[in-house]
C-alpha atoms as a PDB file:
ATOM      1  CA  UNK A   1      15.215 -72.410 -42.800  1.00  0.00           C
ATOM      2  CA  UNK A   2      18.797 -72.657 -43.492  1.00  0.00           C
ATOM      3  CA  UNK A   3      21.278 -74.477 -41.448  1.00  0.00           C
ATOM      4  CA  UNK A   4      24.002 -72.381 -41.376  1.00  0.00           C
ATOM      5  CA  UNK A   5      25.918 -71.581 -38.316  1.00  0.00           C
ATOM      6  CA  UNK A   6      27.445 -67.311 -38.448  1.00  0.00           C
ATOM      7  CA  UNK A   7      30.923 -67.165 -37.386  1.00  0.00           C
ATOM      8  CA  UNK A   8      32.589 -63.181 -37.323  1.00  0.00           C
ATOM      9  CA  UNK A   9      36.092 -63.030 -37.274  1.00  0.00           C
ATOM     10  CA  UNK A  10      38.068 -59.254 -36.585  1.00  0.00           C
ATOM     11  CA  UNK A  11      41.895 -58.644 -37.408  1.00  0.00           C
ATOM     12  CA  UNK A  12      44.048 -55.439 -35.859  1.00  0.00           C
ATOM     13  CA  UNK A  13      43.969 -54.099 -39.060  1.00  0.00           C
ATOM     14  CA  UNK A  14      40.244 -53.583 -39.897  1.00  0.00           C
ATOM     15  CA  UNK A  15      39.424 -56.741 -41.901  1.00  0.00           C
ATOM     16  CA  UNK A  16      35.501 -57.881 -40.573  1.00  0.00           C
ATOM     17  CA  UNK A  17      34.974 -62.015 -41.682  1.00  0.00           C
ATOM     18  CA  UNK A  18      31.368 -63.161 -41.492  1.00  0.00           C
ATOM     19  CA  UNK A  19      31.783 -66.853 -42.194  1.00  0.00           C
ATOM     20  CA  UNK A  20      28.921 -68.936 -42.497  1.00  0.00           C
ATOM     21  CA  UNK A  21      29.218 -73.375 -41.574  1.00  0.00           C
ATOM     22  CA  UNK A  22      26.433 -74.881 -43.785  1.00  0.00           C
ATOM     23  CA  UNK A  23      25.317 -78.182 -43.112  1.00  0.00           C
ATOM     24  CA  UNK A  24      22.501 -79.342 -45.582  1.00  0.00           C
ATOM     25  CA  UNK A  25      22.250 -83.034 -44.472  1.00  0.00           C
ATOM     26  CA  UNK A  26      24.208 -85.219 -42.021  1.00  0.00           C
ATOM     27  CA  UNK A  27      26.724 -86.167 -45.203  1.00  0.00           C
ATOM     28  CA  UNK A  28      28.462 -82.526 -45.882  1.00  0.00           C
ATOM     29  CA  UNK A  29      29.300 -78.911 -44.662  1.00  0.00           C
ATOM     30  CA  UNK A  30      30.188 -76.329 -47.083  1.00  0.00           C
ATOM     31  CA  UNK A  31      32.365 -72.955 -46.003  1.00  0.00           C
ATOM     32  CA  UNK A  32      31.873 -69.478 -47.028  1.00  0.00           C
ATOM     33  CA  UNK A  33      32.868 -66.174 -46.232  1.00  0.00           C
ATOM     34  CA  UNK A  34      32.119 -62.597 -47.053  1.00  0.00           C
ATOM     35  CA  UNK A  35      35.276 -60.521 -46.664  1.00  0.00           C
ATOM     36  CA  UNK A  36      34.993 -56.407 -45.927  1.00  0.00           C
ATOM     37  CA  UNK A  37      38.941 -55.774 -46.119  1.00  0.00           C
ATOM     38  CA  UNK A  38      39.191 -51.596 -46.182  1.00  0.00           C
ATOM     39  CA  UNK A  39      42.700 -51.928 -47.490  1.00  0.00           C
ATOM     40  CA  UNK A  40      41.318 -53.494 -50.227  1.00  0.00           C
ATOM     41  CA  UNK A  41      38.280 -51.653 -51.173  1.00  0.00           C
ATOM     42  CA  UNK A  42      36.636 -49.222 -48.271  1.00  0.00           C
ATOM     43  CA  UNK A  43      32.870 -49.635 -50.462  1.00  0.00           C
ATOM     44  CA  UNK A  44      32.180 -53.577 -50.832  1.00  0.00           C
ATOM     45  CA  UNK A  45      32.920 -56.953 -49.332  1.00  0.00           C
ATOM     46  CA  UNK A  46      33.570 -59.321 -51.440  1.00  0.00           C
ATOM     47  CA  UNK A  47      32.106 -63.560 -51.478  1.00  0.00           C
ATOM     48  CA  UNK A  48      34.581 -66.268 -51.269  1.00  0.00           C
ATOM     49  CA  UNK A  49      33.117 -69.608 -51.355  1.00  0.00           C
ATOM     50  CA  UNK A  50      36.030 -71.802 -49.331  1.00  0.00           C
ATOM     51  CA  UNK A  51      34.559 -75.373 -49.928  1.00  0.00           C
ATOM     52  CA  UNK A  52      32.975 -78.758 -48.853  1.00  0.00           C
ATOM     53  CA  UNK A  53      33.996 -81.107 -46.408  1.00  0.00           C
ATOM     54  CA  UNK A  54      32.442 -84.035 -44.576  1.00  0.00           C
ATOM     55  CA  UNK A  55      31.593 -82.272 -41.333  1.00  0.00           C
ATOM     56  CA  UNK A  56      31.095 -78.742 -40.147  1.00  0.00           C
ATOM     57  CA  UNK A  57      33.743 -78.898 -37.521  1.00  0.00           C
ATOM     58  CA  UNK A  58      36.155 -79.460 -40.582  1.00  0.00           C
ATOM     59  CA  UNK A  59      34.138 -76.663 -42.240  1.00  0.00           C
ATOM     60  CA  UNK A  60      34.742 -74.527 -39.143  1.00  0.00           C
ATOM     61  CA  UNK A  61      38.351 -75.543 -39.426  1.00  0.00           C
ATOM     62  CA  UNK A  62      39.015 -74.551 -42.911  1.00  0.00           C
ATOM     63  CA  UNK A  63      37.278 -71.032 -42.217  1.00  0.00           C
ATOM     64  CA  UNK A  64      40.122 -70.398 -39.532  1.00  0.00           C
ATOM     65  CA  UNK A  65      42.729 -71.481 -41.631  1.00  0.00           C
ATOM     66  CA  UNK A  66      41.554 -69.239 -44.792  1.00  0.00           C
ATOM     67  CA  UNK A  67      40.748 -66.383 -42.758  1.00  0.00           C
ATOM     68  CA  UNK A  68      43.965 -66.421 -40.655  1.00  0.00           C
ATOM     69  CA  UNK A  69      45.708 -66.371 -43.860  1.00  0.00           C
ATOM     70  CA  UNK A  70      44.069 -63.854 -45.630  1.00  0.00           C
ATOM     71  CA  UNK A  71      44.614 -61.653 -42.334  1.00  0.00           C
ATOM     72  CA  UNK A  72      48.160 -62.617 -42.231  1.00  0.00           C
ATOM     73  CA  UNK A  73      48.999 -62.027 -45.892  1.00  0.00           C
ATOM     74  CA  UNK A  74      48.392 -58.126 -44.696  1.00  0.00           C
ATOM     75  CA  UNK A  75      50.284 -58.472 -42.142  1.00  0.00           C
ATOM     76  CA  UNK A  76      47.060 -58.719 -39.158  1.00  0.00           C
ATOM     77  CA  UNK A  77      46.091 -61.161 -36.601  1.00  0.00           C
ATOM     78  CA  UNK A  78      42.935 -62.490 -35.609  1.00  0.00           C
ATOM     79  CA  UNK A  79      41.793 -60.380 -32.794  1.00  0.00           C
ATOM     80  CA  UNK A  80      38.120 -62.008 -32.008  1.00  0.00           C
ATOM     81  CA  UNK A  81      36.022 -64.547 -33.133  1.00  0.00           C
ATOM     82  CA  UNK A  82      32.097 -64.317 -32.126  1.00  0.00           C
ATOM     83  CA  UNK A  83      29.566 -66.532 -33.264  1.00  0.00           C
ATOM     84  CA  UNK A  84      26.722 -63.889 -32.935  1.00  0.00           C
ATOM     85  CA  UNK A  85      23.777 -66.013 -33.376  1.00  0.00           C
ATOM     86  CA  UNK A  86      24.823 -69.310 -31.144  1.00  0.00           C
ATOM     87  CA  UNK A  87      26.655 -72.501 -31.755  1.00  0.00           C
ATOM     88  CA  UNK A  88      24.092 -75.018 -34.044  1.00  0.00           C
ATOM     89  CA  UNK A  89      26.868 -77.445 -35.470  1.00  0.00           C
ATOM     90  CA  UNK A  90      30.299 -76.478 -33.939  1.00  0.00           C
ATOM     91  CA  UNK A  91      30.112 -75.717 -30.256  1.00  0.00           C
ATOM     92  CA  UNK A  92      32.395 -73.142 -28.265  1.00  0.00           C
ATOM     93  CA  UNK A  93      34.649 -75.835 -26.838  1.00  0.00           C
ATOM     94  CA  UNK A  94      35.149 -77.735 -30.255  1.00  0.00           C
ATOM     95  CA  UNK A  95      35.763 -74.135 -31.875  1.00  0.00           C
ATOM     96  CA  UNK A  96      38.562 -73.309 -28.819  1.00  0.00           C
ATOM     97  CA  UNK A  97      40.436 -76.521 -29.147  1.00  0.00           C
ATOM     98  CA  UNK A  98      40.640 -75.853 -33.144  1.00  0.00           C
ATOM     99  CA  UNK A  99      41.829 -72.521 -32.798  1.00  0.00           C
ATOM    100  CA  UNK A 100      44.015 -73.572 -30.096  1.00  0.00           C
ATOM    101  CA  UNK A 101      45.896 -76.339 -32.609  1.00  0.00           C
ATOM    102  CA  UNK A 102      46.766 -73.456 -34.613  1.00  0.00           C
ATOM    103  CA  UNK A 103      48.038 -71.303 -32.329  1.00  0.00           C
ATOM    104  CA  UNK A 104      45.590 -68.391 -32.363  1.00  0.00           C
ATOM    105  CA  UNK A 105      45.387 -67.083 -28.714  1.00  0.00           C
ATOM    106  CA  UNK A 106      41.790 -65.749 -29.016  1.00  0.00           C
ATOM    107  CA  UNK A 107      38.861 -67.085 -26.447  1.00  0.00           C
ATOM    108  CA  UNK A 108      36.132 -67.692 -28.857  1.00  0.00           C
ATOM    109  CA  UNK A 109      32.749 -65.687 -27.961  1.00  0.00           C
ATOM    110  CA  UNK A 110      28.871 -66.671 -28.540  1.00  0.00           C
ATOM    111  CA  UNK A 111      26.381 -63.878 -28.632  1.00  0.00           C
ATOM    112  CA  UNK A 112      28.679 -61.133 -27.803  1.00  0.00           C
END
């Protein structure tokens, strides 16, 4: 099985995130996302590998901060964040106080 922790992300203007936290061992975390923006292209999402860090809470973080500014760059906001398939490496509390340092008033969701 893969570790890998889902994280969806929705904007108020239509772009769908579904990030994925990957934590092979205890030494790294890797980030990804796949990106359906209908502005962009209403047929395909497109992969965006974001990159590897020491832990998956600063995997978690770096998903936030690419993803709010991908939003932003089209002039959205971050309207919900769900982690539809529970919390394995970053947990609902570490998740709201990173959000939370970046000023994006969302309450993060698990299994909604």
């Amino acid at each position: 099985m893969i570790p890998i922790q889902e994280v969806d992300i929705y904007s108020d203007n239509n772009i769908k995130i579904s990030a994925h936290v990957i934590v092979p061992n205890t030494d790294m975390a890797a980030a990804e996302a796949i990106i359906y923006d209908p502005n962009y292209n209403e047929l395909y999402s497109a992969y965006q590998t974001i990159g590897q860090y020491p832990t998956a809470i600063a995997a978690f973080e770096a998903i936030v901060l690419a993803s709010n500014k991908y939003i932003a760059k089209s002039g959205g906001n971050i309207t919900r964040i769900n982690n539809p398939c529970n919390t394995e490496f970053v947990n609902e509390v570490e998740q709201q106080n990173i959000i939370s340092s970046h000023s994006i008033d969302v309450s993060i969701e698990v299994n909604a």
